[in-house]
Protein backbone atom coordinates (compact mmCIF):
# COMPACT_ATOMS: atom_id res chain seq x y z
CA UNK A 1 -25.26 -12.05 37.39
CA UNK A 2 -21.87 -13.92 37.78
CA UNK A 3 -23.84 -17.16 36.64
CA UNK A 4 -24.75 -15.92 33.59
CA UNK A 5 -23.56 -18.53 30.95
CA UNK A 6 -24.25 -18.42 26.82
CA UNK A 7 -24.92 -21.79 25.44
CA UNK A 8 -23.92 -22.29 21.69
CA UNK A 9 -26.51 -22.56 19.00
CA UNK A 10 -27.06 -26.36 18.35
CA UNK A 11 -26.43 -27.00 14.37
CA UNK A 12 -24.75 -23.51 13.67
CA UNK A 13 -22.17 -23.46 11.90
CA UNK A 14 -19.24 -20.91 12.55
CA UNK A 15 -16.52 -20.54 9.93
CA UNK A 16 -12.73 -21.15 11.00
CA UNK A 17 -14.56 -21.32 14.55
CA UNK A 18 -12.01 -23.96 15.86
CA UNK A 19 -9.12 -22.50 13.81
CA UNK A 20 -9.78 -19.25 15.61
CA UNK A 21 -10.24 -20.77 19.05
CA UNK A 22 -6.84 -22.12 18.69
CA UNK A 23 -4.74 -19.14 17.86
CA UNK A 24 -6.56 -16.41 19.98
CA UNK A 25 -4.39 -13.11 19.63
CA UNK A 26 -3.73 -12.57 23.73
CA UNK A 27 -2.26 -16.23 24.02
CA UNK A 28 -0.21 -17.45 21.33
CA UNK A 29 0.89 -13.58 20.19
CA UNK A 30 -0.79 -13.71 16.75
CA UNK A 31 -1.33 -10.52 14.68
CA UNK A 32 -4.94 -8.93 13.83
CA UNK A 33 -3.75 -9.39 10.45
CA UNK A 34 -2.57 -13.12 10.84
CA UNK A 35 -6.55 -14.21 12.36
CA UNK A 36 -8.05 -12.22 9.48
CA UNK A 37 -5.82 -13.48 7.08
CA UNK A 38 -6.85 -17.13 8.15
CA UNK A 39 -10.36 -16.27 8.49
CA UNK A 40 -10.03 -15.18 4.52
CA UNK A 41 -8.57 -18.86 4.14
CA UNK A 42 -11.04 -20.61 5.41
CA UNK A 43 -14.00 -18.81 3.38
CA UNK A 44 -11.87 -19.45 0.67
CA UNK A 45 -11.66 -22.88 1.06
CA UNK A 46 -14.95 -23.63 1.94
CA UNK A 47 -15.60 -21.57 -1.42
CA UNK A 48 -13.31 -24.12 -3.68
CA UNK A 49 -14.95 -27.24 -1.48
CA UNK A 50 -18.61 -25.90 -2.98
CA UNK A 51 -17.14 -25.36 -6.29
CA UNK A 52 -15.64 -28.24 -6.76
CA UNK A 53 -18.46 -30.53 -5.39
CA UNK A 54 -21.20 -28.31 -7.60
CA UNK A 55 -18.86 -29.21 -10.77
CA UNK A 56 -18.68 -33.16 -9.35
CA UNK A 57 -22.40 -33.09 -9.61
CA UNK A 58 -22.85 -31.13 -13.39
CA UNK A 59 -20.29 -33.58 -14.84
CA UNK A 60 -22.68 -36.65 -13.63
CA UNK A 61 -20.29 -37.60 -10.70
CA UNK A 62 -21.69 -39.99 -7.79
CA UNK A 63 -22.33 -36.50 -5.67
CA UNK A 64 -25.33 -36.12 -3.76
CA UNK A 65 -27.45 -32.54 -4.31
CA UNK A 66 -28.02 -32.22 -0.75
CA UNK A 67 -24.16 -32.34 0.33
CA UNK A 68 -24.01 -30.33 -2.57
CA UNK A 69 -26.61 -27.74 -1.23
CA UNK A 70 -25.22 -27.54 2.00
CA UNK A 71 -21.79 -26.71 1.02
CA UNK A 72 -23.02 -24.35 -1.19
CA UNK A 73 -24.96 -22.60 1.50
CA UNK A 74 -21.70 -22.96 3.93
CA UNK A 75 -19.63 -21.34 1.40
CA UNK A 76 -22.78 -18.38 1.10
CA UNK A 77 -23.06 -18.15 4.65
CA UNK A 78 -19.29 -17.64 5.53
CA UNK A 79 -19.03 -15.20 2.59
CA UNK A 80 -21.70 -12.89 3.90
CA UNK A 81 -20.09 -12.74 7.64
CA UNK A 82 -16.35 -12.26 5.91
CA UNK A 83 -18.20 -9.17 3.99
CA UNK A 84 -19.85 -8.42 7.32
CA UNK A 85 -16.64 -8.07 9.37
CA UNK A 86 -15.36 -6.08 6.32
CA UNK A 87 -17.82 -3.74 6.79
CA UNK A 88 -17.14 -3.03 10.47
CA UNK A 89 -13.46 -2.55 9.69
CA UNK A 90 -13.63 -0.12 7.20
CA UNK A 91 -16.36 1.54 9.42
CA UNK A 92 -14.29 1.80 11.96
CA UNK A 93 -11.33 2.81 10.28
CA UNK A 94 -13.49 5.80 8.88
CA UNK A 95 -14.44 6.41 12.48
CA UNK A 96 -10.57 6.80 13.48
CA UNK A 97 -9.74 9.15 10.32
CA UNK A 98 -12.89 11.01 11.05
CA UNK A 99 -11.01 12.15 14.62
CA UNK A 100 -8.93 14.91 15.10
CA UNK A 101 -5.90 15.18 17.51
């Protein structure tokens, strides 16, 4: 089973994927709160990116409505998995405060 490999999903698009990559926690010494705090960054920019090209495109600017669309859905997309991971945090944390010692 040693030869087990995982292949990425062609055309899927991970948020802050290479950012993340870069600064994993075990090599470079970077806090839980640091990586979450530029995951939040990147959602956030991808956010402004979509509203800014969305407000390009109602003032009549040279945008095109698919680029539009897709930034849009990136910004949706990387939302949803932020709220996700939010989710699982305060789930867990629950899950701790739930123990007794």
């Amino acid at each position: 089973m040693s030869n087990v490999t995982i292949s990425p999903i062609p055309n899927a698009y991970v948020p802050g994927a290479s950012s993340l990559e870069n600064s994993a926690p075990a090599s470079s010494g970077e806090s839980f709160g640091s990586v979450l705090s530029n995951a939040v960054n990147a959602v956030d920019q991808l956010h402004d990116a979509a509203a800014t090209q969305v407000s390009n495109l109602m003032r009549g600017g040279g945008g095109d409505l698919n680029d539009v669309m897709i930034a849009v859905e990136k910004a949706d997309v990387s939302f949803q998995l932020m709220m996700q991971v939010r989710n699982k945090i305060v789930s867990a944390y629950q899950d701790i405060e739930k123990m007794q010692f």
